[in-house]
N, C-alpha and C. Protein backbone atom coordinates (compact mmCIF):
# COMPACT_ATOMS: atom_id res chain seq x y z
N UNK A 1 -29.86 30.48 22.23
CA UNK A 1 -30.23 31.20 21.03
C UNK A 1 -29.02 31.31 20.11
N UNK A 2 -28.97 30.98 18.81
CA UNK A 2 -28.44 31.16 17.94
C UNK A 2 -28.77 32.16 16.56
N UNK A 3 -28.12 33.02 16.37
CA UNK A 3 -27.76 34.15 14.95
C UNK A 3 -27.20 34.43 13.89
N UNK A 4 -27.43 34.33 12.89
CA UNK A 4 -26.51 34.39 11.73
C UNK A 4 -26.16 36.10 11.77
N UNK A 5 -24.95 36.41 11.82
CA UNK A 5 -24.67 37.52 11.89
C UNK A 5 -24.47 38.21 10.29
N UNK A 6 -24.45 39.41 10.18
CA UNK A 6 -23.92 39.69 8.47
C UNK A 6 -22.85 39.31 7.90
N UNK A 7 -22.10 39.20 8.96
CA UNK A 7 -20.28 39.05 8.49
C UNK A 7 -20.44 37.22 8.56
N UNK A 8 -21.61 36.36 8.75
CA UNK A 8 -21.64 35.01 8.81
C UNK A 8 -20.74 34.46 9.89
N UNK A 9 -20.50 35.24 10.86
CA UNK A 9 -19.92 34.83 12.12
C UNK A 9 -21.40 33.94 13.07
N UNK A 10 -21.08 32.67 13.30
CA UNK A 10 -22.11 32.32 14.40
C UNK A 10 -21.98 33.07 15.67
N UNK A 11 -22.84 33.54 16.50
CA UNK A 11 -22.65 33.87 17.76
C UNK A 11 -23.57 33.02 18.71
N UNK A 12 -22.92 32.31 19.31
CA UNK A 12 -24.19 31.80 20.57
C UNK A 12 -23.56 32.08 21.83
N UNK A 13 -25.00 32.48 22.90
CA UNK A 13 -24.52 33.36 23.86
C UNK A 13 -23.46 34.18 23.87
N UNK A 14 -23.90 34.74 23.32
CA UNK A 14 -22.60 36.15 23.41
C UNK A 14 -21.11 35.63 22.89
N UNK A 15 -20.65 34.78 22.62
CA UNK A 15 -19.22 33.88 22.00
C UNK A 15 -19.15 34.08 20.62
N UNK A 16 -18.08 34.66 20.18
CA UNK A 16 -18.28 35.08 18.61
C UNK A 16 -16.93 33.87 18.25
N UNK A 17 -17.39 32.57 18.34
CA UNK A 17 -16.25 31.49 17.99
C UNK A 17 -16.89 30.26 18.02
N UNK A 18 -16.72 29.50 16.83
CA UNK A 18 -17.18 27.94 16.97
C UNK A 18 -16.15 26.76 16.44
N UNK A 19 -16.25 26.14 16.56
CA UNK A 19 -15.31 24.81 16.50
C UNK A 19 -15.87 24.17 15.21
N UNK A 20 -15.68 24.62 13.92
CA UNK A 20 -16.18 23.41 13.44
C UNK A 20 -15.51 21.84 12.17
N UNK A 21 -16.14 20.29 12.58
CA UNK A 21 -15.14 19.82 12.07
C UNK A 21 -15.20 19.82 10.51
N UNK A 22 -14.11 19.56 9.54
CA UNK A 22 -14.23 19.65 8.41
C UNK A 22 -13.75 18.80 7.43
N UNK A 23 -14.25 17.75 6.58
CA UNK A 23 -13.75 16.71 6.43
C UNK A 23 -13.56 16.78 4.65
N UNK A 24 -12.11 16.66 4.35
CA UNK A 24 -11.65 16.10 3.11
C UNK A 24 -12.12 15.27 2.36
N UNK A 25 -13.01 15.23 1.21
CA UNK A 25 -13.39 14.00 0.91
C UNK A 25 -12.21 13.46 -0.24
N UNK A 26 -11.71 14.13 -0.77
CA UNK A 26 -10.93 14.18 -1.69
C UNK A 26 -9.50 14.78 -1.96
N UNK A 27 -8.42 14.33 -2.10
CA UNK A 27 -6.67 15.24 -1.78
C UNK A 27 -6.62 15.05 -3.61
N UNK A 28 -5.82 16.82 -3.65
CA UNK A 28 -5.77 16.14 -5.37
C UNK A 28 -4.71 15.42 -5.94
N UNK A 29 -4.15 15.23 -6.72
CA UNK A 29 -3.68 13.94 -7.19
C UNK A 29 -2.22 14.43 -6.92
N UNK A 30 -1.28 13.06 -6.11
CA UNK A 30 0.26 13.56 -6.03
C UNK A 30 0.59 14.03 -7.57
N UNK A 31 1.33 15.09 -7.70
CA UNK A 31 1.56 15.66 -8.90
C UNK A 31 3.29 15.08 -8.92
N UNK A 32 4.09 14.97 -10.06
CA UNK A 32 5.18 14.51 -10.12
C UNK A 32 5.58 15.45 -11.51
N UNK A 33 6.59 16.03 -11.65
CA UNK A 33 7.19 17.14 -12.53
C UNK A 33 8.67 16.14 -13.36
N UNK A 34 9.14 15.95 -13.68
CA UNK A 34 10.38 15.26 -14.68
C UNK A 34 10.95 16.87 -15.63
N UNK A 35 12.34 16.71 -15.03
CA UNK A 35 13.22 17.77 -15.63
C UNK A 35 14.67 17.45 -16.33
N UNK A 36 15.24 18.09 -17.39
CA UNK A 36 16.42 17.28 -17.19
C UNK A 36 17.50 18.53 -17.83
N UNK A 37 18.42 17.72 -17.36
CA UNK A 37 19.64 19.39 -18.14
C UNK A 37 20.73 18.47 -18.68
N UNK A 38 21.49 19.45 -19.19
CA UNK A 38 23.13 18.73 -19.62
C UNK A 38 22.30 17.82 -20.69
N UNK A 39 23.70 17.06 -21.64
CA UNK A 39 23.40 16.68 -22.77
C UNK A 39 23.42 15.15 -22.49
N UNK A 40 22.87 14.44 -23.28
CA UNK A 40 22.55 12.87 -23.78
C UNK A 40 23.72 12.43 -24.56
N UNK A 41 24.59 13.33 -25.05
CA UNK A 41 25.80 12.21 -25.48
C UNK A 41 27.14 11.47 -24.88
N UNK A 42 27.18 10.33 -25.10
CA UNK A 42 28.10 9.90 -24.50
C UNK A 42 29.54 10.61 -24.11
N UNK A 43 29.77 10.55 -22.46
CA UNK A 43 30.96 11.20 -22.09
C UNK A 43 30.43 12.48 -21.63
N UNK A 44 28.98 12.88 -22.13
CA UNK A 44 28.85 13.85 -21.51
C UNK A 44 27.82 13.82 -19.91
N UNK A 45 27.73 15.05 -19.28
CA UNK A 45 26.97 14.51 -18.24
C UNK A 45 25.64 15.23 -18.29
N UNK A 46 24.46 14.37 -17.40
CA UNK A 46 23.33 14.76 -17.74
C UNK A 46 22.71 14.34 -16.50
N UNK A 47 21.96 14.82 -16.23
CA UNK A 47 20.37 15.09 -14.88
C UNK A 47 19.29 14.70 -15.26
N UNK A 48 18.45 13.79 -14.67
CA UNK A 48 17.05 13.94 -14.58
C UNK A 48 16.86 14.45 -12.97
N UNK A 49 15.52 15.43 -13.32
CA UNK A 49 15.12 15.25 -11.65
C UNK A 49 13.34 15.22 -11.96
N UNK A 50 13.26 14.47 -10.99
CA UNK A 50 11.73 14.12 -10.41
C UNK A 50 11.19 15.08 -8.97
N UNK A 51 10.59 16.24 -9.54
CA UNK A 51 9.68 16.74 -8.11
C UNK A 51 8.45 17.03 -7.90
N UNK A 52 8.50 16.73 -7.06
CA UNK A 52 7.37 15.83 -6.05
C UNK A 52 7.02 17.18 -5.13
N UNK A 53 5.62 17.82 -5.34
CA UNK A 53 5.16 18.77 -4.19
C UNK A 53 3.91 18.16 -3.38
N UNK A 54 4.50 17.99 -1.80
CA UNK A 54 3.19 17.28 -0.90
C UNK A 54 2.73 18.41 -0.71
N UNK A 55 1.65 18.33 0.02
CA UNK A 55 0.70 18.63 1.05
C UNK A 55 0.80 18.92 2.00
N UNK A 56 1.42 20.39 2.43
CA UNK A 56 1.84 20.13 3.78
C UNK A 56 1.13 20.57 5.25
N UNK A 57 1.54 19.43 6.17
CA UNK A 57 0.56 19.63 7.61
C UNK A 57 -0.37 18.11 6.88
N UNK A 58 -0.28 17.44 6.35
CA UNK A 58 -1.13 16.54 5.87
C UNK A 58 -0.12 15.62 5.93
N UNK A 59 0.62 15.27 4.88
CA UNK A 59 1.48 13.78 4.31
C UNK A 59 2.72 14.03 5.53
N UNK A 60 2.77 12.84 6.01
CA UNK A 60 3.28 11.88 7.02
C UNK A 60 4.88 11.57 6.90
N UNK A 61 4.83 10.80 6.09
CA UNK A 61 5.85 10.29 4.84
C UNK A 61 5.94 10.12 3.64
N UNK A 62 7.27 10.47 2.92
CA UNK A 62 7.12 10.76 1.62
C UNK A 62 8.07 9.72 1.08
N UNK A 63 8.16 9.03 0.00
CA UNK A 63 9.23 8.15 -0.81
C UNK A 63 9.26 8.42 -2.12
N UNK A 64 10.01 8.65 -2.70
CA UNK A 64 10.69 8.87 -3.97
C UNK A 64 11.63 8.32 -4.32
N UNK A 65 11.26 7.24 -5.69
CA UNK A 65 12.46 6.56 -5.77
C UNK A 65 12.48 6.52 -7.15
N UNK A 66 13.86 6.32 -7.94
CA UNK A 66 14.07 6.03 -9.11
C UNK A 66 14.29 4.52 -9.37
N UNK A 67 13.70 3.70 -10.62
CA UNK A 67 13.90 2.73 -11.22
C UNK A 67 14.53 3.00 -12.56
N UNK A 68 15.25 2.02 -13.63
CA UNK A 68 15.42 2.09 -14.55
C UNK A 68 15.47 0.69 -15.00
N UNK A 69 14.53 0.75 -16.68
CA UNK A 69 14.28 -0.47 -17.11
C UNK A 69 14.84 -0.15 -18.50
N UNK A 70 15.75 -1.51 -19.10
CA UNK A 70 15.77 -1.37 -20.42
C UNK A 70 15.85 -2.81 -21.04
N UNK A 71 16.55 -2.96 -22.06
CA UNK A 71 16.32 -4.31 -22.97
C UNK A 71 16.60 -5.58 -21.98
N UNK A 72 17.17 -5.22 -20.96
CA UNK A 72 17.87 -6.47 -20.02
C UNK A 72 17.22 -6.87 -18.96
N UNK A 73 16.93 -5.50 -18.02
CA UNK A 73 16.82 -5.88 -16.70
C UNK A 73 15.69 -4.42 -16.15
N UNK A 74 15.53 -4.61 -14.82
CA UNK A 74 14.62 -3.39 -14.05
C UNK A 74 15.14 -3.47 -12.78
N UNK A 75 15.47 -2.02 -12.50
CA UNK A 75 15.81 -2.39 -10.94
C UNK A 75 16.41 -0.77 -10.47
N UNK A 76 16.53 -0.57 -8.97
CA UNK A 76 16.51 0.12 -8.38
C UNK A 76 18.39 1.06 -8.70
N UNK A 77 17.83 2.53 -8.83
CA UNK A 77 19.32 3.09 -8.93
C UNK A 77 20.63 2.38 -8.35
N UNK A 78 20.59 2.13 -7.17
CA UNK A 78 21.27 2.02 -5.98
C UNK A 78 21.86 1.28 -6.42
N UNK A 79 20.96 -0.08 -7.06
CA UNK A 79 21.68 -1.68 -7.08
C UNK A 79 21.83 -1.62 -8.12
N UNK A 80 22.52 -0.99 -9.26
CA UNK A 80 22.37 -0.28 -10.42
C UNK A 80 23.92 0.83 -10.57
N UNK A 81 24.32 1.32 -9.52
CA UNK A 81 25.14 2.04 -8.81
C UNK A 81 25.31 2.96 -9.81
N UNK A 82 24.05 4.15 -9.75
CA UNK A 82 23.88 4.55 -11.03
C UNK A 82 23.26 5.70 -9.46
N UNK A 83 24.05 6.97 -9.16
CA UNK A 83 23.57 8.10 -8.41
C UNK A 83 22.50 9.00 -8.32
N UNK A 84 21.85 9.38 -7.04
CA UNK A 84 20.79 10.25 -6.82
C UNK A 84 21.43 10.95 -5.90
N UNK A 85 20.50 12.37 -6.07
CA UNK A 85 21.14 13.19 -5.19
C UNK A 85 19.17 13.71 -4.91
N UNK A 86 19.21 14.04 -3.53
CA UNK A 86 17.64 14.29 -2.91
C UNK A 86 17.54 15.92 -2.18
N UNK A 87 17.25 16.30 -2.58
CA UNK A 87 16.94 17.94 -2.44
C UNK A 87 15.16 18.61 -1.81
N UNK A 88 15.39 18.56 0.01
CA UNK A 88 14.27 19.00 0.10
C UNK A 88 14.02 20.45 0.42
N UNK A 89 13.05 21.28 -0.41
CA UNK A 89 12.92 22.39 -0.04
C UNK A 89 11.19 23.17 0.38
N UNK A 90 11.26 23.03 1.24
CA UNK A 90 9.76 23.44 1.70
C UNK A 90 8.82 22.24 1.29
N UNK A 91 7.59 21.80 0.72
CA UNK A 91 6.92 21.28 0.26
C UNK A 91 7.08 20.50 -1.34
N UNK A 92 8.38 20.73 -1.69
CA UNK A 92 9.06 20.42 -3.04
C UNK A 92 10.07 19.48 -2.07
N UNK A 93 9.95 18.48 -2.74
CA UNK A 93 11.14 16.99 -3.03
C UNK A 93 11.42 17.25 -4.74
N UNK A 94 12.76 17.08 -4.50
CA UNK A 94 13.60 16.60 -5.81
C UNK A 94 14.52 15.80 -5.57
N UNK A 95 14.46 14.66 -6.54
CA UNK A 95 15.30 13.54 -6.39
C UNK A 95 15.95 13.22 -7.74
N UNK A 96 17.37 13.67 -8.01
CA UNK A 96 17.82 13.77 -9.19
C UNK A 96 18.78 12.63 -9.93
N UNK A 97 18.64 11.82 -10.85
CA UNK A 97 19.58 11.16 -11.36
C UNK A 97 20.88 11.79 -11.38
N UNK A 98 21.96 11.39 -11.36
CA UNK A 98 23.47 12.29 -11.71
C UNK A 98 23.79 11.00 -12.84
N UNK A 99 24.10 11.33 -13.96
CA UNK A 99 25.11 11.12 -14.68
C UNK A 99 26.18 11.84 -15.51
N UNK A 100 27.43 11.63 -14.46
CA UNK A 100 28.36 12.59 -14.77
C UNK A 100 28.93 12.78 -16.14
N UNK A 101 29.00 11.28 -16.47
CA UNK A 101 29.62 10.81 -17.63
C UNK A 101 28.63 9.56 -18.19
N UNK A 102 27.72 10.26 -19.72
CA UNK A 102 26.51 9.46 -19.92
C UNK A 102 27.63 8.13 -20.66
N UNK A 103 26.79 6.87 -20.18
CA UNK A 103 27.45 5.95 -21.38
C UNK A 103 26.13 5.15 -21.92
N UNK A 104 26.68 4.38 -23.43
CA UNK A 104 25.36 3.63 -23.58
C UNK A 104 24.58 3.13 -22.49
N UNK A 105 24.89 2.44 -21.52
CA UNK A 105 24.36 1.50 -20.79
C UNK A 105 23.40 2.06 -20.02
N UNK A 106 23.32 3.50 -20.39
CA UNK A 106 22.59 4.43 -19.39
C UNK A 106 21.09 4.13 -19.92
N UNK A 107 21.19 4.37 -21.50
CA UNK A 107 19.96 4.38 -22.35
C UNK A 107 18.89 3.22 -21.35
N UNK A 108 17.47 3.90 -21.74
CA UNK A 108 16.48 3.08 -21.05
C UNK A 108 15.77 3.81 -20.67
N UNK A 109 14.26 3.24 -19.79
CA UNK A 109 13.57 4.29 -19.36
C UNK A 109 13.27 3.87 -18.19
N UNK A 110 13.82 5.36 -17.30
CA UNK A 110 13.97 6.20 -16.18
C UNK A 110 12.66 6.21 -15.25
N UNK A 111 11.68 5.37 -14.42
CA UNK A 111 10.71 5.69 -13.88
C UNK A 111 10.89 6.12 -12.30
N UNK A 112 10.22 7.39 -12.17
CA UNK A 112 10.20 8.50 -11.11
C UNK A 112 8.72 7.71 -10.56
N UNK A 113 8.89 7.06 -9.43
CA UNK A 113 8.02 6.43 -8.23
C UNK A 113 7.80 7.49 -6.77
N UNK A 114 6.48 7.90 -6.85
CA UNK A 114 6.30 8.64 -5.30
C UNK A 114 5.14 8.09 -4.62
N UNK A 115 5.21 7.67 -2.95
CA UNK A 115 4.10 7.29 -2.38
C UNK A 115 4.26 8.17 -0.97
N UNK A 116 2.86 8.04 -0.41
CA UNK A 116 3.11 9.05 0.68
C UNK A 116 2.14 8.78 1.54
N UNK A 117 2.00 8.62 2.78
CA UNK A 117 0.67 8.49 3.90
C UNK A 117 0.84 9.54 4.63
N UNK A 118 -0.92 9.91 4.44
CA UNK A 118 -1.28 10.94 5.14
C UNK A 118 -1.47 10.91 6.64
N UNK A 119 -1.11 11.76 7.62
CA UNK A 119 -1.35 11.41 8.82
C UNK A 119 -2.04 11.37 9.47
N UNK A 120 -3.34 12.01 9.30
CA UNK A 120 -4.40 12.23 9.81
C UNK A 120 -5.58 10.49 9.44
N UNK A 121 -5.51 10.13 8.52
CA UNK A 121 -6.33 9.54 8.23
C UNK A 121 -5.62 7.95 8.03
N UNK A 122 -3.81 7.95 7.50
CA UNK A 122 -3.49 7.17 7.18
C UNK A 122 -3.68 6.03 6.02
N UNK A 123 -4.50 7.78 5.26
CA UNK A 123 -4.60 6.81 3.69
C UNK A 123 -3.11 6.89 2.56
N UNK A 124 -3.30 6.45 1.65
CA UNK A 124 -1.94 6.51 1.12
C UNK A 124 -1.91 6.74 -0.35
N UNK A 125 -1.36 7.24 -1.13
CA UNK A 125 -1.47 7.39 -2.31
C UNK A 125 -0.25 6.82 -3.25
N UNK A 126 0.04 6.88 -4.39
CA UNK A 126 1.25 7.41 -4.96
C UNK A 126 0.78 7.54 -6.66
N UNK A 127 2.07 7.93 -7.25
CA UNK A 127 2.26 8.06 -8.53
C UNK A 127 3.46 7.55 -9.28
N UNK A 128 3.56 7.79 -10.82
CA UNK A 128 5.06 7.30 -11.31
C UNK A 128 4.66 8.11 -12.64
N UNK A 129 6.34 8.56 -12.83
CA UNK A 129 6.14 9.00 -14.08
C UNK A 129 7.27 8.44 -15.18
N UNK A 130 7.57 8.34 -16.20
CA UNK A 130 8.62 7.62 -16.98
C UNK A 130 9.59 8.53 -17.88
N UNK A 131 10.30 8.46 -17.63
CA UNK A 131 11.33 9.55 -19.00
C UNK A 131 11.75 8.25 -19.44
N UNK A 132 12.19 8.85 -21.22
CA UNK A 132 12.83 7.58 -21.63
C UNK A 132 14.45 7.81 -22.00
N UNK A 133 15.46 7.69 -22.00
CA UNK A 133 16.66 8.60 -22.19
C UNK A 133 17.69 7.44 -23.06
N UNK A 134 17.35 8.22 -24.38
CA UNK A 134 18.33 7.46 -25.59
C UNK A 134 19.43 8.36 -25.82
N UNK A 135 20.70 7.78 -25.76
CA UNK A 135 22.18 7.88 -25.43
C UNK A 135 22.20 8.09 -27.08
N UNK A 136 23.12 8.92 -27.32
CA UNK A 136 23.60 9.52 -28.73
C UNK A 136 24.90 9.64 -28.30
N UNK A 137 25.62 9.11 -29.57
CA UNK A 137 27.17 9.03 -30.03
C UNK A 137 27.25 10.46 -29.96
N UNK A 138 28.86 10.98 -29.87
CA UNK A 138 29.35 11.79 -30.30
C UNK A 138 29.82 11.83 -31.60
N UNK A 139 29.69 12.88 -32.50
CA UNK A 139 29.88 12.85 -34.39
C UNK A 139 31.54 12.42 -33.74
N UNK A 140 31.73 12.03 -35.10
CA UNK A 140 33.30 11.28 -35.04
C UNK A 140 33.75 11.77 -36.80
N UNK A 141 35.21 12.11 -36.83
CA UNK A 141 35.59 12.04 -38.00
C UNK A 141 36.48 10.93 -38.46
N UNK A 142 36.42 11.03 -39.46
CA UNK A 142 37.74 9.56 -40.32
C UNK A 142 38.35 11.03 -41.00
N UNK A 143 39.48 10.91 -40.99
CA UNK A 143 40.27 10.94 -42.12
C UNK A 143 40.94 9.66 -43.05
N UNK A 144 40.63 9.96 -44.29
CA UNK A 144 41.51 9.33 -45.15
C UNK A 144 42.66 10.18 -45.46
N UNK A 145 43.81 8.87 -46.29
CA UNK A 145 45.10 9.59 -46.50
C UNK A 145 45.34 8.73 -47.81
N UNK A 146 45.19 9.32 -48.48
CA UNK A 146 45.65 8.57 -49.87
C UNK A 146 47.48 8.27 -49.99
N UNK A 147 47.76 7.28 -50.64
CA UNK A 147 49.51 7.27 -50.17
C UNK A 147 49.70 6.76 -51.72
């Protein structure tokens, strides 16, 4: 015999507990955040960071990576030798560009790459997001000197 109780507790035979399974049809979309501090002019230094909040008790493995593409070429920070620094805190990944000292060559746009498999099911997702980061001179003066 089975009862719907008021409080919607099942009870059968006297057991106020059931097992039941519950299936995800849908995870919502990896979300990806782009932040940045410090200034864009040359000589000076400046941050992007990309964070990334999983799912947690769900995602497996997580990757976060920076690319940067501009008039020349595309390719990975690393081989680029252009610094990240990776910051995990609870369910937040941040993975931050460092440029200590911006120079032109920096200019271009910055794409923030995240993929991740879930463990349970071993499906996989990802996302990307793009900053674009144009390098500005520092004002400069001339003096003239009349003689």
């Amino acid at each position: 015999e089975m009862t719907i109780s008021s409080t919607d507790n099942l009870i059968l035979n006297g057991v106020n507990s059931i097992t039941e399974e519950i299936t995800v049809e849908e995870l919502p979309p990896l979300e990806l955040n782009i932040s940045t501090s410090g200034d864009t002019e040359v000589g000076q230094s400046f941050n992007i960071t990309c964070s990334v909040r999983v799912f947690e008790g769900l995602v497996e493995q997580l990757n976060v990576m920076w690319m940067k593409m501009d008039d020349v070429s595309m390719g990975d920070l690393d081989e680029l030798n252009i610094p990240t620094m990776t910051v995990i805190d609870g369910p937040v990944t941040n993975v931050t560009v460092v440029l200590d000292q911006v120079l032109f060559e920096h200019r271009g746009v910055y794409i923030c790459m995240a993929e991740f498999n879930i463990s349970l099911t071993n499906d996989a997702d990802s996302n990307s997001q793009e900053y674009i980061l144009i390098v500005d001179f520092p004002p400069f003066k001339i003096d003239i000197t009349q003689n």
